[in-house]
Protein backbone atom coordinates (compact mmCIF):
# COMPACT_ATOMS: atom_id res chain seq x y z
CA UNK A 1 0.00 0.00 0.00
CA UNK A 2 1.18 3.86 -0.90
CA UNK A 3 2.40 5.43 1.94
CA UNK A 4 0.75 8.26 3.14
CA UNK A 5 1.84 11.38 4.71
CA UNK A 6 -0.91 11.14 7.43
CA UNK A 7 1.15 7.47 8.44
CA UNK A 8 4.29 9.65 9.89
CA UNK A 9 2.32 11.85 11.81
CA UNK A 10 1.48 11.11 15.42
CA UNK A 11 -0.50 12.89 18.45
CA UNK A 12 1.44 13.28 21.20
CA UNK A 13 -0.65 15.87 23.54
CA UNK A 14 -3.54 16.73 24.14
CA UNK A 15 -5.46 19.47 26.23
CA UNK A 16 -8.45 21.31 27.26
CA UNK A 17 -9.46 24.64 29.18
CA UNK A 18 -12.13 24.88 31.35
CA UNK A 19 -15.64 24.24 29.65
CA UNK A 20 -18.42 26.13 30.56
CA UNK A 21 -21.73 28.03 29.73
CA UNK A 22 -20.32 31.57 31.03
CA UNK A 23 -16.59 31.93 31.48
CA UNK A 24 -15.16 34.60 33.92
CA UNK A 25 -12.07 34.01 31.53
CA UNK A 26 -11.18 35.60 27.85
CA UNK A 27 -11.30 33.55 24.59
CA UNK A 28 -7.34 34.12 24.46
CA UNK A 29 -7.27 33.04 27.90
CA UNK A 30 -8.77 29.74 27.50
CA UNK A 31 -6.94 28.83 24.16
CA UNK A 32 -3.80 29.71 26.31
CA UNK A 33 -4.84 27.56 29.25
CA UNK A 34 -5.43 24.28 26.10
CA UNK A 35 -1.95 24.67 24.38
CA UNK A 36 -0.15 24.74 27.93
CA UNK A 37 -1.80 21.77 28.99
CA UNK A 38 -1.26 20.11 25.42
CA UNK A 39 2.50 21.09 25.21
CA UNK A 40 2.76 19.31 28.34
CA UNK A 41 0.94 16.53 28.34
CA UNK A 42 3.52 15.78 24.69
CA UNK A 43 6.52 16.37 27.24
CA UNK A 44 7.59 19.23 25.18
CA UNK A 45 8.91 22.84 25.54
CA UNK A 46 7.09 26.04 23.86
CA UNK A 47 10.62 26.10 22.16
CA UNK A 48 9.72 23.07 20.71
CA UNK A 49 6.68 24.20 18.87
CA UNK A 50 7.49 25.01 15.30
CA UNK A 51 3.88 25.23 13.60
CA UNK A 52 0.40 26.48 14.69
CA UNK A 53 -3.01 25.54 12.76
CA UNK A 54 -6.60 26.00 13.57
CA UNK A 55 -9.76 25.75 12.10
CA UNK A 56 -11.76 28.52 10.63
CA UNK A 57 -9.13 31.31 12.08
CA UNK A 58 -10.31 34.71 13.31
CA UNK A 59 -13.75 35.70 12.95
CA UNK A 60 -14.28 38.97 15.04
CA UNK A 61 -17.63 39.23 14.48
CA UNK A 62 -18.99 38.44 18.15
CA UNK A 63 -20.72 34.86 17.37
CA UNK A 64 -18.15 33.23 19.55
CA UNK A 65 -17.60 31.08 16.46
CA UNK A 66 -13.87 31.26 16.41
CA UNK A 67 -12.44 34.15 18.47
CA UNK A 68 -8.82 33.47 18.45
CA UNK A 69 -6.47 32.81 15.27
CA UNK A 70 -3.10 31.85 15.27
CA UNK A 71 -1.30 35.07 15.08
CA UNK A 72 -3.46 35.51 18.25
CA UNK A 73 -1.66 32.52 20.13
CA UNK A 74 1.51 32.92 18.55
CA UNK A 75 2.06 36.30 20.07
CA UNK A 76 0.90 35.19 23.62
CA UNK A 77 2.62 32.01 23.92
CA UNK A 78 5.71 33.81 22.09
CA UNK A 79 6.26 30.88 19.52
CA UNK A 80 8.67 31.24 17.19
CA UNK A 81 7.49 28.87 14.60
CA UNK A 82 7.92 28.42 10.87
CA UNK A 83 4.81 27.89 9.92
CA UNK A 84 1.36 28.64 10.88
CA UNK A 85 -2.44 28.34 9.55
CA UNK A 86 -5.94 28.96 9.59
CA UNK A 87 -9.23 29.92 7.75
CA UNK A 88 -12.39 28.30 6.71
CA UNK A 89 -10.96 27.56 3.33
CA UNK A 90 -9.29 24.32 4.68
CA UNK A 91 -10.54 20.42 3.97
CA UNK A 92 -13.30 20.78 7.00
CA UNK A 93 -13.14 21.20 10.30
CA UNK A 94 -10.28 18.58 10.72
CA UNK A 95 -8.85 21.26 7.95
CA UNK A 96 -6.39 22.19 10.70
CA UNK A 97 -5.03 18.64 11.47
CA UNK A 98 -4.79 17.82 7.44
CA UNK A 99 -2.80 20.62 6.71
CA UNK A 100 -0.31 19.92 10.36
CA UNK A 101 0.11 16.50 8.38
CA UNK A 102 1.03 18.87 5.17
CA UNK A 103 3.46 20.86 6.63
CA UNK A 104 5.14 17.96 8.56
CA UNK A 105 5.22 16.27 5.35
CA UNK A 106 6.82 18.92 3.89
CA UNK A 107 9.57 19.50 6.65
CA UNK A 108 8.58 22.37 7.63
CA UNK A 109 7.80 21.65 10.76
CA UNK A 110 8.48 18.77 13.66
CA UNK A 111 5.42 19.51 16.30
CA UNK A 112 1.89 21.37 15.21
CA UNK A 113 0.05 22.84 18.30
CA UNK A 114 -3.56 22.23 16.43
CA UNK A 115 -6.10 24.35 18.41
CA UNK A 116 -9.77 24.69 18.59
CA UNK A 117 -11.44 27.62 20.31
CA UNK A 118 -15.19 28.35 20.56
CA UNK A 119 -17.43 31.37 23.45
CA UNK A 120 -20.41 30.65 22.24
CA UNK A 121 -21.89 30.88 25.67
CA UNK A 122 -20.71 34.23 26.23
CA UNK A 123 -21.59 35.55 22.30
CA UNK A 124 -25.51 34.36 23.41
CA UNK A 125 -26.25 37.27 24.70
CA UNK A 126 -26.55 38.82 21.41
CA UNK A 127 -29.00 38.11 18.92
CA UNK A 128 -26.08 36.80 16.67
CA UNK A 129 -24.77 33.81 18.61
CA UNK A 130 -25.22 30.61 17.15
CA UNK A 131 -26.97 31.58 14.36
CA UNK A 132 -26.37 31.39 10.19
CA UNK A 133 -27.45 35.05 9.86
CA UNK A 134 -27.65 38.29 11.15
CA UNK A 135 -31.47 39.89 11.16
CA UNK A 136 -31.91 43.11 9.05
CA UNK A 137 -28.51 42.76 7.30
CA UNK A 138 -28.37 41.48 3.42
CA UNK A 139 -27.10 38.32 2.97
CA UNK A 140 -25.15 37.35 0.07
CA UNK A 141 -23.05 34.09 -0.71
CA UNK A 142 -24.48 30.76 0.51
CA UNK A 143 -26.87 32.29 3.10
CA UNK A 144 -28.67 34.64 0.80
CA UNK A 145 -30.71 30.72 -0.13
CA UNK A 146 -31.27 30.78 3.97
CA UNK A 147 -32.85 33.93 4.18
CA UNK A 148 -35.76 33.60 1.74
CA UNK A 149 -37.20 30.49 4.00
CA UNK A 150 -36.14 31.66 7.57
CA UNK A 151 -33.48 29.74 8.25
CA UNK A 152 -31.65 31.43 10.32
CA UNK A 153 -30.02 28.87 12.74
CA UNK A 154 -28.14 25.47 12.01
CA UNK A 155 -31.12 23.02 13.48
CA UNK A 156 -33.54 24.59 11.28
CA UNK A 157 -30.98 23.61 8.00
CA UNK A 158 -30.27 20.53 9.52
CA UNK A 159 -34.02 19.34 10.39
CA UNK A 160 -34.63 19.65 6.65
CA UNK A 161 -32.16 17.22 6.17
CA UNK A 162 -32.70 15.04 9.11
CA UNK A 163 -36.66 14.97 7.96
CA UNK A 164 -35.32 13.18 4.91
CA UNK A 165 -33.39 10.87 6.82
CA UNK A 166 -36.45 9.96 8.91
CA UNK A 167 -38.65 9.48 5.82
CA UNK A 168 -36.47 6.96 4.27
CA UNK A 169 -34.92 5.00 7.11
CA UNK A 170 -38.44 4.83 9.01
CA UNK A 171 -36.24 5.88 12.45
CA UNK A 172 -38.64 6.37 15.79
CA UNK A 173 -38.12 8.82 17.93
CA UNK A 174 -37.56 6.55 20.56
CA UNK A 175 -34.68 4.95 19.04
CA UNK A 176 -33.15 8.35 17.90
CA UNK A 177 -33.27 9.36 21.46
CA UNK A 178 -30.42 6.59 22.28
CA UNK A 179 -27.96 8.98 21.41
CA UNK A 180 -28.81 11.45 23.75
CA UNK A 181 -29.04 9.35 26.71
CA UNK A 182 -26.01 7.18 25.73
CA UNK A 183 -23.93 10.53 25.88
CA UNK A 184 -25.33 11.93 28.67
CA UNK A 185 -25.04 8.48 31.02
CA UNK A 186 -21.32 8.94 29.73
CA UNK A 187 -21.34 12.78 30.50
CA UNK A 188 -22.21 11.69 33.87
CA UNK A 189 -18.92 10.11 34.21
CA UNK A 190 -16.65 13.47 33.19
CA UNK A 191 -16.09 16.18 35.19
CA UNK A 192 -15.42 18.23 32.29
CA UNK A 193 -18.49 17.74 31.11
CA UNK A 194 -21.66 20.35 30.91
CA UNK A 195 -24.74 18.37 31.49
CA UNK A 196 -23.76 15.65 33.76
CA UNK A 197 -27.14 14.51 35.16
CA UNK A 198 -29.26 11.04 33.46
CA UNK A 199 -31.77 11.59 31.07
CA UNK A 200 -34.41 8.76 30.12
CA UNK A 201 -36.17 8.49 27.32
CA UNK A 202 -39.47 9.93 28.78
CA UNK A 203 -36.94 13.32 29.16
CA UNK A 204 -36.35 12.67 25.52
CA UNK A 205 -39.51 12.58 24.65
CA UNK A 206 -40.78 15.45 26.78
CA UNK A 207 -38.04 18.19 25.54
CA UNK A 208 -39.02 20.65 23.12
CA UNK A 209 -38.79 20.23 19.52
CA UNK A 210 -36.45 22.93 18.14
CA UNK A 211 -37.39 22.19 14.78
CA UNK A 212 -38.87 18.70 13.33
CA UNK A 213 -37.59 16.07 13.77
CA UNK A 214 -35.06 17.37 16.04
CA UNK A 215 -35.35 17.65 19.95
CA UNK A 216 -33.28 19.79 22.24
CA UNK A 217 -31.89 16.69 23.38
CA UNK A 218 -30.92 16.31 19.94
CA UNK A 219 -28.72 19.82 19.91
CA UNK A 220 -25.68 20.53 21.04
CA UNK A 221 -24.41 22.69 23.53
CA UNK A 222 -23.07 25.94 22.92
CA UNK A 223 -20.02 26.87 25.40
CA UNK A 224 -16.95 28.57 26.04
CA UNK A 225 -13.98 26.57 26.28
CA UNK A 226 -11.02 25.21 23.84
CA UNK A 227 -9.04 22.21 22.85
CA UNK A 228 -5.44 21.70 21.63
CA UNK A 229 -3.66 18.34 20.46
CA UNK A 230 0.19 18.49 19.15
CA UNK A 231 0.47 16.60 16.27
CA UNK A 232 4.14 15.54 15.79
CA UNK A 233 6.30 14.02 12.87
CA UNK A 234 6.19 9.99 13.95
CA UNK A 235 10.01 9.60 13.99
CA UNK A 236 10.56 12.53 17.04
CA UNK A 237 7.04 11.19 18.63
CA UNK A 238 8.19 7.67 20.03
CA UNK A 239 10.50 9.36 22.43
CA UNK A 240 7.88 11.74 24.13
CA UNK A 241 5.96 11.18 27.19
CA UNK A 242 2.53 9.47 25.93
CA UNK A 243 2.67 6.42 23.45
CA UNK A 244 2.46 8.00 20.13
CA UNK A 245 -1.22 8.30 18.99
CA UNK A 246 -0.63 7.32 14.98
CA UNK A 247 -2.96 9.13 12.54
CA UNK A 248 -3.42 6.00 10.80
CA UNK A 249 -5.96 7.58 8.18
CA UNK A 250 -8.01 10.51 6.89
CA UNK A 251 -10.71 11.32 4.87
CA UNK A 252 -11.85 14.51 3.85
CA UNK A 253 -14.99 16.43 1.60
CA UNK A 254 -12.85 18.04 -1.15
CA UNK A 255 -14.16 15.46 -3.98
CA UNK A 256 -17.68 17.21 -2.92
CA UNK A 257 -18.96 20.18 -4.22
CA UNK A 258 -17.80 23.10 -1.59
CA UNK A 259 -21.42 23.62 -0.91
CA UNK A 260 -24.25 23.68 1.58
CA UNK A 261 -26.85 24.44 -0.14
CA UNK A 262 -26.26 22.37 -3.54
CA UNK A 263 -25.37 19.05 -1.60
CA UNK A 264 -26.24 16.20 -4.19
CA UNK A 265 -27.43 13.34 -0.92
CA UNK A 266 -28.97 15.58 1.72
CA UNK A 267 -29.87 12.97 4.01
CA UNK A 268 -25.97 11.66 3.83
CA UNK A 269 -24.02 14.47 3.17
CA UNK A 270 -20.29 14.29 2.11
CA UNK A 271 -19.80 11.19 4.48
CA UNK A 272 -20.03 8.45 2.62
CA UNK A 273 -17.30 9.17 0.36
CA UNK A 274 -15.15 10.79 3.21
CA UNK A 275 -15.19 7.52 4.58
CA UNK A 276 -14.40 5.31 2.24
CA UNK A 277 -10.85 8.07 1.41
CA UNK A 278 -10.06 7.12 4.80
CA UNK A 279 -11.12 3.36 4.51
CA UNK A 280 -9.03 3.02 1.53
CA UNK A 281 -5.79 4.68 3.41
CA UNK A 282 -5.42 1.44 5.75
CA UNK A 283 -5.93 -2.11 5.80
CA UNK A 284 -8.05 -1.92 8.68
CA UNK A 285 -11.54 -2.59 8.86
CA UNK A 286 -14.62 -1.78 11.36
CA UNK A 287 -13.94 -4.52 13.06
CA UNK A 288 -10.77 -3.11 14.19
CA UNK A 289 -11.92 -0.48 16.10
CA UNK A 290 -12.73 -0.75 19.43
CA UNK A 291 -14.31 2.86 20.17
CA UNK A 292 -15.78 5.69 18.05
CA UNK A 293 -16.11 9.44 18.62
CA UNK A 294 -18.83 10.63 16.27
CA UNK A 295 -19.58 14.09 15.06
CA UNK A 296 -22.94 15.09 17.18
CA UNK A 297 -23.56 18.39 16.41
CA UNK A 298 -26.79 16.77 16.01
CA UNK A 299 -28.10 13.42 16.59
CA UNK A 300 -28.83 13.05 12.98
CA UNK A 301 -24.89 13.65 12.53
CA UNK A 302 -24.06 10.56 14.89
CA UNK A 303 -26.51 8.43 13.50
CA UNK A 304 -25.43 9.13 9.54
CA UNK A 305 -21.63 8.15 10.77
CA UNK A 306 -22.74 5.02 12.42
CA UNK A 307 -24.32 4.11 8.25
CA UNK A 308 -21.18 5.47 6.77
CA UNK A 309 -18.35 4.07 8.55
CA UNK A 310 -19.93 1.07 7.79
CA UNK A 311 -20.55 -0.18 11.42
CA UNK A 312 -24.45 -0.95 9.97
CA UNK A 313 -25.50 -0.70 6.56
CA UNK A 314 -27.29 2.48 5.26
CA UNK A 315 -30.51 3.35 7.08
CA UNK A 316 -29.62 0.71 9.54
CA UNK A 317 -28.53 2.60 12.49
CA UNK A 318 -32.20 2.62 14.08
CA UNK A 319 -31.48 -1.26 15.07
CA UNK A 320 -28.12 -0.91 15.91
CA UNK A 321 -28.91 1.86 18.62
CA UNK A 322 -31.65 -0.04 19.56
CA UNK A 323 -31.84 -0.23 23.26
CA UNK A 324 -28.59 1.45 23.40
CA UNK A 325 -26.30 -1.33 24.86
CA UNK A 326 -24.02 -1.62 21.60
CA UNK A 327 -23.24 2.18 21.64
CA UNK A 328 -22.93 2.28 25.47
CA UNK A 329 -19.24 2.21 27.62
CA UNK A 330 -19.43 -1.85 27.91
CA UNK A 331 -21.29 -2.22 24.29
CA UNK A 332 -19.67 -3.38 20.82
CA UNK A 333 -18.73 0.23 20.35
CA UNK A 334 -18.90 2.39 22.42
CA UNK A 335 -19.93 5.97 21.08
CA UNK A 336 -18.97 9.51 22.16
CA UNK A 337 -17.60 8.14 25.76
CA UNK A 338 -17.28 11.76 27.32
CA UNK A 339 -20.32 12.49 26.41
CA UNK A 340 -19.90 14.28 23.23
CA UNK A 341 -20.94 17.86 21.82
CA UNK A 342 -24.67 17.02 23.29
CA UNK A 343 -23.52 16.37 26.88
CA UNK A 344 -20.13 17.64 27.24
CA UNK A 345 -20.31 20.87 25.17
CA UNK A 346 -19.99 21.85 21.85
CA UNK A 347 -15.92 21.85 20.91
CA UNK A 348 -16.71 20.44 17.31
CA UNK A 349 -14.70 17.24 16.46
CA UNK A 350 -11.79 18.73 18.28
CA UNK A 351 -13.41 17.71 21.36
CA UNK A 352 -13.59 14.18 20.01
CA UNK A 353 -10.09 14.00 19.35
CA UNK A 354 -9.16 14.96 22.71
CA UNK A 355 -11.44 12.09 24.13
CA UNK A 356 -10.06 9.64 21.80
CA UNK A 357 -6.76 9.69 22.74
CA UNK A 358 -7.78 10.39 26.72
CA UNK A 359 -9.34 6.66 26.03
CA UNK A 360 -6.65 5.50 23.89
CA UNK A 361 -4.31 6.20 26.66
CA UNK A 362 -6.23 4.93 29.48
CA UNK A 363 -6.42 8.17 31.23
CA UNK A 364 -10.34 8.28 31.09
CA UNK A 365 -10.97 7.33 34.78
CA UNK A 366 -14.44 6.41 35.37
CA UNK A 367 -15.60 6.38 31.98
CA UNK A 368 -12.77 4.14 30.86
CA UNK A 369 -13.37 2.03 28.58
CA UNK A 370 -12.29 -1.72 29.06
CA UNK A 371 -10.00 -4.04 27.22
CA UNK A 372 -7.37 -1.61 26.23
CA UNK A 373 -8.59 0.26 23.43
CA UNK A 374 -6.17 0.78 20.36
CA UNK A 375 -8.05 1.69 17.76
CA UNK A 376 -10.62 4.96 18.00
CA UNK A 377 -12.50 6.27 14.30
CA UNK A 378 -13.76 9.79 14.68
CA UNK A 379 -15.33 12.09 12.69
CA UNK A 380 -16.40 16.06 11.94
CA UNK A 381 -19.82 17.40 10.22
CA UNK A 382 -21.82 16.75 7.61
CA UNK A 383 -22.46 19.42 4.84
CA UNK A 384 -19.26 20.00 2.91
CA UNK A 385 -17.28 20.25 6.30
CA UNK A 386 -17.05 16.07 6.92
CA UNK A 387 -13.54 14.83 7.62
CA UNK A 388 -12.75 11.77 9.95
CA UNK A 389 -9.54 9.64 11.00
CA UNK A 390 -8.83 6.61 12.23
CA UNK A 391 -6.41 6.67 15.41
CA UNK A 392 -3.92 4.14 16.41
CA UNK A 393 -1.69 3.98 19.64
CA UNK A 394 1.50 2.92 19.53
């Protein structure tokens, strides 16, 4: 098999500010607090760090989207680096980990802090946060085909799709709900996490419905916090503190049309042909992997993954959630163990990543998973944003 750059690139680090619905801290403050932790978790020095990336860079704008770019960090840290990135413009929201694996690939660099920062929670109190639009303003681009129909926030664009979904898998609501109690049973096992206390399906069932199909159960939780991983060239990792977390395989969105609003398979997305880039990057199979960390930026998004990973067949995920005991810490595969974007707060897949390799190296505590995972698949959005990566220790 080609080799391929992602197979000499390694996380070594990994860490995360506080996460909360309010902070007392600054966006810069938090994204500070996440590299620190991530630099030393890897065993390195700042001195060390010779690239920065993020995903979408800088947007002052006061969503709470993405406060803090690189040039941002750079200058508080003091990193003298020889490379850096970050913008929208990038192969999805793992954009910022793909192009670490470039620039390690090229030699420019030997250790990537990657860094994800959101203050969403803050940004709410304004009309603007967490929403696709702004009201009163013209819209051009993609959104001006929002703003003609009202949608004006991500579960309304998503429900259309979802509704779709629904209509041609023949999905209860009873089964969807699985997700959101799966993650929130796990939530209840990490302190980090927002919404720590047991939901049944009755809660499910009683929680408003944001737009149809979706639940707020179904939603994910806007917050202020960050997350940072160091990805490293493979050949420095192996001496470093943790095992080396290999970045077996990717898969990205860039064979799709760059587009929300002329996707081709709505009730899909990009993934299925994300997945089978990444599936056709290794030889390993599903049945390697022992955990997965799904996109959940909606249920909907977990439930696609589970179909297009190929864990269950397409429109099959209804009866392999069923009950919940395959998805759950001590099932066949256990899903979002930290809780996920639902539970634990909205961090987008960077979140994930920093779970994944919390489980891979059997740091999780409580919410541990058993037998020694090795092998962890994760994934980003849907949309044209879907990326995903299969993670290997050791």
């Amino acid at each position: 098999m080609k080799r391929f750059a992602e197979k000499d690139c390694a996380i070594t680090g990994v860490g995360m500010s506080e996460v909360s619905r309010g902070s007392a801290k600054s966006a810069l403050e938090l994204t500070v607090d996440a590299c620190l932790e991530a630099i030393a978790d890897a065993g390195l020095k700042r001195g060390e760090i010779d690239g920065i990336a993020t995903w979408p860079g800088e947007r002052a704008d006061g969503s709470g989207f993405s406060p803090v770019g690189s040039a941002a960090l750079q200058d508080a840290l003091r990193l003298e680096v020889n490379w850096y990135a970050g913008g929208g413009e990038a192969p999805g929201q793992y954009g910022a980990v793909f192009n670490a694996i470039g620039a390690i690939a090229a030699g420019l660099c030997r250790h990537v802090l990657v860094f994800r920062t959101m203050y969403e929670a803050t940004a709410r109190k304004t009309a603007f946060a967490n929403a696709l639009i702004r009201a009163g303003e013209r819209q051009a681009g993609p959104f001006a085909w929002y703003a003609p129909y009202h949608t004006y926030a991500a579960a309304l664009q998503q429900a259309l799709f979802f509704n779709l979904y629904v209509h041609k898998s023949g999905i209860r609501p009873e089964q969807v709900g699985q997700i959101a109690i799966n993650q929130r049973r796990n939530a209840g096992l990490n302190p980090r996490a927002i919404y720590r206390t047991a939901i049944t399906i009755e809660d499910y069932l009683a929680s408003p419905v944001i737009a149809t199909p979706l639940r707020l159960y179904d939603c994910d939780v806007p917050i202020d916090g960050a997350a940072a991983i160091v990805v490293s060239r493979l050949d420095g990792a192996r001496d470093l503190r943790n095992p080396p977390i290999r970045i077996e395989a990717i898969g990205s969105s860039m064979e799709y049309r760059n587009s929300w609003t002329q996707l081709d398979a709505l009730d899909t997305q990009a993934q299925p042909r994300v997945a089978e880039m990444m599936w056709s990057r290794t030889q390993l199979t599903t049945a390697d992997v022992d955990i997965a960390q799904l996109y959940d930026g909606f249920s909907f998004h977990t439930l696609n993954w589970l179909e297009n990973f190929g864990f269950c067949e397409r429109y099959g995920a209804k009866d392999f959630i069923e009950g919940g005991k395959r998805i759950a810490l001590d099932g066949e595969l256990p899903v979002n163990t930290g809780g996920g974007a639902l539970s634990a707060g909205r961090l987008h897949a960077y979140g994930a990543v920093h779970e994944a390799c919390t489980q891979l190296w059997g740091k999780a505590g409580a919410r541990q998973v058993a037998g020694d995972p090795k092998v962890c698949a994760t994934s980003t959005a849907g949309g044209p944003l879907a990326g995903c990566m299969l993670l290997v220790r050791g």
